[in-house]
N, C-alpha and C. Protein backbone atom coordinates (compact mmCIF):
# COMPACT_ATOMS: atom_id res chain seq x y z
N UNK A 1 -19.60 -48.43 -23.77
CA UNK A 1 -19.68 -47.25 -24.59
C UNK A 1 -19.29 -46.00 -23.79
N UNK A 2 -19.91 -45.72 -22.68
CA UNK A 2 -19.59 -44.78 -21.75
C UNK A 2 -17.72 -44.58 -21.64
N UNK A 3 -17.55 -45.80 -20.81
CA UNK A 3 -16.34 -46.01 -20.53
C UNK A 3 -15.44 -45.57 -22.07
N UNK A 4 -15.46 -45.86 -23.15
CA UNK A 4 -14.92 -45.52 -23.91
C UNK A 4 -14.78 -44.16 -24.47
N UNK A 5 -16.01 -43.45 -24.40
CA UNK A 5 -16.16 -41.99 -24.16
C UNK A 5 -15.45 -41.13 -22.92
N UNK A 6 -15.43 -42.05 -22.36
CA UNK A 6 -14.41 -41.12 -20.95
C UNK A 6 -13.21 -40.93 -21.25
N UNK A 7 -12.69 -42.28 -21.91
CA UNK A 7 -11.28 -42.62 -21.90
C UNK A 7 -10.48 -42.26 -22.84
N UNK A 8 -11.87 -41.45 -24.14
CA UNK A 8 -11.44 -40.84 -25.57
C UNK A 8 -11.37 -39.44 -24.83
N UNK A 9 -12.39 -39.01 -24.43
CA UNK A 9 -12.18 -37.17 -23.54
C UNK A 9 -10.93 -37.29 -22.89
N UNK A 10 -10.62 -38.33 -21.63
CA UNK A 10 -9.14 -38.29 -21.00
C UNK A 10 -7.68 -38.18 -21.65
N UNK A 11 -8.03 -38.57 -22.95
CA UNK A 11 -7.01 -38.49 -23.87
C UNK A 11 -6.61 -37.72 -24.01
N UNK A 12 -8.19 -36.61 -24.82
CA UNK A 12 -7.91 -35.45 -25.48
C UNK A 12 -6.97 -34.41 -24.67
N UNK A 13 -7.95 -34.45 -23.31
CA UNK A 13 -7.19 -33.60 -22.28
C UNK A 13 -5.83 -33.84 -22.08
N UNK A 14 -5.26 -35.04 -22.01
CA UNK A 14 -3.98 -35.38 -22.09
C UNK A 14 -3.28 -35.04 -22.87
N UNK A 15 -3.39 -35.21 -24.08
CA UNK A 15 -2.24 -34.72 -25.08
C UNK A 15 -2.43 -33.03 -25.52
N UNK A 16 -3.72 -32.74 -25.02
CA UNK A 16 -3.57 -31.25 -25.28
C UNK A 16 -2.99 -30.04 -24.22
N UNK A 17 -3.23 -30.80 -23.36
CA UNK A 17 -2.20 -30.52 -21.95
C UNK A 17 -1.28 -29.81 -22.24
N UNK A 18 -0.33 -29.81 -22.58
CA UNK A 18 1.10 -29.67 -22.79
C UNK A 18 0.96 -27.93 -23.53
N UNK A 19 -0.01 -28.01 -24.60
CA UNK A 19 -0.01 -27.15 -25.40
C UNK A 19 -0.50 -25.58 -24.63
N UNK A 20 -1.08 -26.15 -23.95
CA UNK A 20 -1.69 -25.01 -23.00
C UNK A 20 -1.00 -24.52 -21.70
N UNK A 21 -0.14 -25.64 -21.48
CA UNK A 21 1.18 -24.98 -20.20
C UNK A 21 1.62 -23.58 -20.55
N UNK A 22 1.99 -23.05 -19.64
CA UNK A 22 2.41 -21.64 -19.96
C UNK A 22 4.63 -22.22 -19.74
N UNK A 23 5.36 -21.35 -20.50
CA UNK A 23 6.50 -22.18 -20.12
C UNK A 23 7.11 -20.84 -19.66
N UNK A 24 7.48 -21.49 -18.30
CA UNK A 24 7.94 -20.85 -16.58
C UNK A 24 9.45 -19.90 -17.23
N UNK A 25 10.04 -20.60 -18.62
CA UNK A 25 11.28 -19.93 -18.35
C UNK A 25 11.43 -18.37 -18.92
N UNK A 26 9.81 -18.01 -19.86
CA UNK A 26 9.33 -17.10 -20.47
C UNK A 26 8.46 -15.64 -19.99
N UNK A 27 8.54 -16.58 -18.32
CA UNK A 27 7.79 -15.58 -17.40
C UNK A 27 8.72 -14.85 -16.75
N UNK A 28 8.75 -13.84 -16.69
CA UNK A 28 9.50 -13.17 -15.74
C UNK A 28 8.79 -13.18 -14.46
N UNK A 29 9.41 -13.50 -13.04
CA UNK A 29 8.52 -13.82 -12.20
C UNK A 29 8.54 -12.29 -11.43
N UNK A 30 7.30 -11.94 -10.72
CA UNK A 30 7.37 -11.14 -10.17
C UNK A 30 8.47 -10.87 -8.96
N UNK A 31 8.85 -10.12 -8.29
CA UNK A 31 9.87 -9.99 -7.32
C UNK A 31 9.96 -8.56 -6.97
N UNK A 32 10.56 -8.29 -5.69
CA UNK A 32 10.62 -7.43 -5.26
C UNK A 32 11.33 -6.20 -5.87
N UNK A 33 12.14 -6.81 -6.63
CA UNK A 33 13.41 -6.12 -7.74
C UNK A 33 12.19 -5.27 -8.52
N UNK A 34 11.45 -6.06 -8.83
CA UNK A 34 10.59 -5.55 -10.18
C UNK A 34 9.43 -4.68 -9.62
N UNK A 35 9.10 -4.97 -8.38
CA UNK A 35 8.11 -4.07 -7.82
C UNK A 35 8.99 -2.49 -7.52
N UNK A 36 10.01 -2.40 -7.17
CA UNK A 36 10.82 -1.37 -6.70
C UNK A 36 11.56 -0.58 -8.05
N UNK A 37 11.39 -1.14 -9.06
CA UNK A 37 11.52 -0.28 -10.40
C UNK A 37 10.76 0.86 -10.79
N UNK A 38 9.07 0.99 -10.24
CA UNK A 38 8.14 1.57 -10.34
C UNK A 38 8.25 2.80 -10.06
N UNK A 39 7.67 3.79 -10.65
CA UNK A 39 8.14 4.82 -10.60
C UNK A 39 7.07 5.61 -9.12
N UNK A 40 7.79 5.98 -8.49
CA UNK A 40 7.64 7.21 -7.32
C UNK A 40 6.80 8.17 -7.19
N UNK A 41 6.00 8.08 -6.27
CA UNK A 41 5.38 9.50 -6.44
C UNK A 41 5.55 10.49 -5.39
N UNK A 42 6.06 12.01 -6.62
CA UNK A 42 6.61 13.19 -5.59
C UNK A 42 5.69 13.97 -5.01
N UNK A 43 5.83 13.90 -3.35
CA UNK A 43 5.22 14.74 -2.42
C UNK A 43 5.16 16.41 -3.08
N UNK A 44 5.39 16.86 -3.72
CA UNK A 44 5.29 18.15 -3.83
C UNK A 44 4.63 18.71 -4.87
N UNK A 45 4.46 17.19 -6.20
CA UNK A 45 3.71 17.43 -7.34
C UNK A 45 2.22 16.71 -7.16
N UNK A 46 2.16 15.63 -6.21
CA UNK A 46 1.25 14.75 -6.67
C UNK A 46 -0.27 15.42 -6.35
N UNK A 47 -1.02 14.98 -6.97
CA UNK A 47 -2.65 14.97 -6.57
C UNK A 47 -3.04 14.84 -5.86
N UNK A 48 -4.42 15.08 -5.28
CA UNK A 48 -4.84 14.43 -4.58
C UNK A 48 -5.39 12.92 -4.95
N UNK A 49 -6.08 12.48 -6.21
CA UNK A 49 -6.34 11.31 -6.47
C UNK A 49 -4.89 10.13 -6.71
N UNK A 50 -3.19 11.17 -6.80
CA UNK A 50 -2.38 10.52 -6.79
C UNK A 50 -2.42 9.76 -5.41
N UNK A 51 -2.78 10.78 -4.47
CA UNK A 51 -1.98 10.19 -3.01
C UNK A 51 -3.06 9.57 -2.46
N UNK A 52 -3.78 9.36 -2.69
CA UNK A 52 -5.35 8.73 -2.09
C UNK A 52 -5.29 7.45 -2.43
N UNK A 53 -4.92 6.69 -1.35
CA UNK A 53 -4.68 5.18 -1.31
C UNK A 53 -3.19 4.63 -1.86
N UNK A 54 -2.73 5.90 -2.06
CA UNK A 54 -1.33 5.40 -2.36
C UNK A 54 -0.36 4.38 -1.42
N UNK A 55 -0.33 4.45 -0.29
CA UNK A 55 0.11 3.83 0.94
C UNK A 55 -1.06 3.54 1.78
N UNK A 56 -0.86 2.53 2.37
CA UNK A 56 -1.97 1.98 3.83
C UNK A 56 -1.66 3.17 4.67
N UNK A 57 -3.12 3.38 4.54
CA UNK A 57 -3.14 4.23 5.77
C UNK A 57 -3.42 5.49 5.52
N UNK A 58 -2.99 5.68 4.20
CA UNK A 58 -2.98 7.01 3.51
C UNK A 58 -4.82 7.39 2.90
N UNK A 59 -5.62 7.97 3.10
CA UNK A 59 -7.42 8.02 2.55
C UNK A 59 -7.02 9.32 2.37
N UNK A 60 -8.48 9.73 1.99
CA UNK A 60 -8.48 11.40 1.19
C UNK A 60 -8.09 12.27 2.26
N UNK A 61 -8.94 12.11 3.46
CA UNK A 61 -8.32 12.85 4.71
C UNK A 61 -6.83 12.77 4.88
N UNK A 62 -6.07 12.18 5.06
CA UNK A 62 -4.75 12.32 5.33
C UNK A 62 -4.12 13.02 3.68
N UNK A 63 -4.62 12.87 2.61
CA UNK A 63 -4.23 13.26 1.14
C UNK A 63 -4.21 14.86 1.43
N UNK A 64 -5.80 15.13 1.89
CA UNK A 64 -5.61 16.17 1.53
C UNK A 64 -4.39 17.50 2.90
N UNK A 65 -4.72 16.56 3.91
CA UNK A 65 -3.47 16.97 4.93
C UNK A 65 -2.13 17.33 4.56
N UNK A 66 -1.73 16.50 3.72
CA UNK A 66 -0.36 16.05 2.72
C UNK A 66 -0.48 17.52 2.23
N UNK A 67 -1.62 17.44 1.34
CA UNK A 67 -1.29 18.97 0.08
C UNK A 67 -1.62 19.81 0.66
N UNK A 68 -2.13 20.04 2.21
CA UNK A 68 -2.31 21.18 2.57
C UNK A 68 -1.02 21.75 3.47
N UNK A 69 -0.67 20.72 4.05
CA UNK A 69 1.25 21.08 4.50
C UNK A 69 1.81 21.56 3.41
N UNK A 70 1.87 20.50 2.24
CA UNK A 70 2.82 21.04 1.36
C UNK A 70 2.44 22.51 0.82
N UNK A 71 1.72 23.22 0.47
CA UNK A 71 1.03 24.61 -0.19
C UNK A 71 1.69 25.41 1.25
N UNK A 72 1.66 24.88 2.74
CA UNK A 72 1.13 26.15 3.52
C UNK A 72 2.96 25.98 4.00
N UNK A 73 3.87 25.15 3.66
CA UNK A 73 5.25 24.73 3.98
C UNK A 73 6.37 25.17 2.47
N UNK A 74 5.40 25.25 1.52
CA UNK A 74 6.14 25.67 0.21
C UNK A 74 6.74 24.05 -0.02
N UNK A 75 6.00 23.25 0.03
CA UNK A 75 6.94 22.27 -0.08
C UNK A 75 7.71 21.39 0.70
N UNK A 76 7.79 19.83 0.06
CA UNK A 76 8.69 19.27 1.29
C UNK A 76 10.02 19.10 1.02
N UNK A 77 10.55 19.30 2.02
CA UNK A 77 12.25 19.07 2.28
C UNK A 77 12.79 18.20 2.05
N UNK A 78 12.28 17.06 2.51
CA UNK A 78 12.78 15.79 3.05
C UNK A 78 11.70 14.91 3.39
N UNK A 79 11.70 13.56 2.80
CA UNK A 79 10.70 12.39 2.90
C UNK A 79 10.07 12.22 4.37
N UNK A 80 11.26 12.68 5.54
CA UNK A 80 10.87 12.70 7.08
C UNK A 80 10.32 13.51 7.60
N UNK A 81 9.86 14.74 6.45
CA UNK A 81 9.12 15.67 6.87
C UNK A 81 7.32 15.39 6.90
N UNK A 82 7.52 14.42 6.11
CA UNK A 82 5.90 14.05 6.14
C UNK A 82 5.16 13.28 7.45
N UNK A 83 6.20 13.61 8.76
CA UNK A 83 6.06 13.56 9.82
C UNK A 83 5.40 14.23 10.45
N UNK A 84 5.53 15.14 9.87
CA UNK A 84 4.97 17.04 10.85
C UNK A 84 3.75 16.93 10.03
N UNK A 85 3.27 16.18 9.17
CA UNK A 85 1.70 16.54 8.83
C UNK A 85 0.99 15.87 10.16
N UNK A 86 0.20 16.87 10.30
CA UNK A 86 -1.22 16.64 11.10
C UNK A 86 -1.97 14.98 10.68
N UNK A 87 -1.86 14.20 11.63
CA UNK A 87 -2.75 12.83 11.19
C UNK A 87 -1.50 11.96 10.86
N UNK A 88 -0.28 12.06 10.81
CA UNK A 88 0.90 10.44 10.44
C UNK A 88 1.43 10.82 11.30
N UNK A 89 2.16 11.51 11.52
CA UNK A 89 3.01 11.30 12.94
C UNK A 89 4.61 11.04 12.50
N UNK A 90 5.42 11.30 13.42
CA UNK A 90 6.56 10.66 13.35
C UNK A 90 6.85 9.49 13.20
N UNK A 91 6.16 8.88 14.28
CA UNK A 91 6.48 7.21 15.32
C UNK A 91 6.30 6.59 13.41
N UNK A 92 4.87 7.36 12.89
CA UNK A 92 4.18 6.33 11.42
C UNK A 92 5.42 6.40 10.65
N UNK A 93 5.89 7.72 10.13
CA UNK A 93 6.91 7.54 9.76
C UNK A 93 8.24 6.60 9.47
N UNK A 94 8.75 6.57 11.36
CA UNK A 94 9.90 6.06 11.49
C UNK A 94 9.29 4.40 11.25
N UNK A 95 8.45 4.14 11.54
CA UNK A 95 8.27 3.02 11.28
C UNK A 95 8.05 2.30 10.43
N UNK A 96 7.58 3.15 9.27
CA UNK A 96 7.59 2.67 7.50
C UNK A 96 8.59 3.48 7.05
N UNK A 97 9.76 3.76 6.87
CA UNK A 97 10.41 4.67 6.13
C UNK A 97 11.19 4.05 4.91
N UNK A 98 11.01 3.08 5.10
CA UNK A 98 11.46 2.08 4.10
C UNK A 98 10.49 1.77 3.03
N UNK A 99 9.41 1.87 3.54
CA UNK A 99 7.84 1.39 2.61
C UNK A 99 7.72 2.76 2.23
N UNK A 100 8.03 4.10 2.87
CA UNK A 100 7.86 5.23 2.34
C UNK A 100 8.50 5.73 1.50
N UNK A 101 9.93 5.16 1.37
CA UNK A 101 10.85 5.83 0.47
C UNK A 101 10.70 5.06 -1.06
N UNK A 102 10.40 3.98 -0.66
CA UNK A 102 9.47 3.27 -1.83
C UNK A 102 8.44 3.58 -3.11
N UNK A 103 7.90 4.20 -1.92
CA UNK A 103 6.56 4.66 -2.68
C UNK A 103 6.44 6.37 -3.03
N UNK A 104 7.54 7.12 -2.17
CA UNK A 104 7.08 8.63 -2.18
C UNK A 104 8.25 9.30 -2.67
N UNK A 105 8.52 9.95 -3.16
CA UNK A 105 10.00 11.30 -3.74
C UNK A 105 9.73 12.19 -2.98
N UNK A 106 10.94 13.26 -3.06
CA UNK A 106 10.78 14.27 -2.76
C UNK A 106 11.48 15.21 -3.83
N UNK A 107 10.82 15.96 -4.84
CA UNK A 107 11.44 17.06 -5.99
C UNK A 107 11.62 18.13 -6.35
């Protein structure tokens, strides 16, 4: 009796299987293409709750560093300028500028 109860549940699961697959050709898979579509955020407009955790590395302290260059600089120039803030540095810079241009505008 048991055994036959197992083998009626194994079934069920079996033929209902199929119905519950998700089908792969309907997914758009994530990718780097699709992450890099996302829209930008500009150093000269953003928030502080914009830029706060926006990038590794980036916390409220360095946020508010950001908007306090930008107010006391009128603004940034150039994405490599977010070098000269107090707390990232150049070296941080040159070394993500690729992950930065990614993630940051300049407008």
């Amino acid at each position: 009796m048991k055994a036959k109860l197992f083998a009626m549940g194994l079934l069920c699961v079996a033929t209902t299987l199929p119905a519950f697959a998700a089908d792969k050709s309907s997914v758009a898979p994530l990718t780097q293409a699709t992450t890099k579509a996302t829209k930008t955020i500009d150093l000269n407009h953003a928030t502080l709750t914009e830029l706060t955790h926006s990038f590794k590395g980036i916390g409220a302290g360095r946020a508010k560093k950001i908007i306090a260059y930008r107010e006391a600089h009128h603004g940034f120039k150039s994405l490599e300028e977010l070098g000269d803030v107090s707390g990232i540095g150049q070296n941080f810079v040159a070394s993500h500028l690729k992950e930065l241009q990614a993630t940051f505008s300049v407008g």
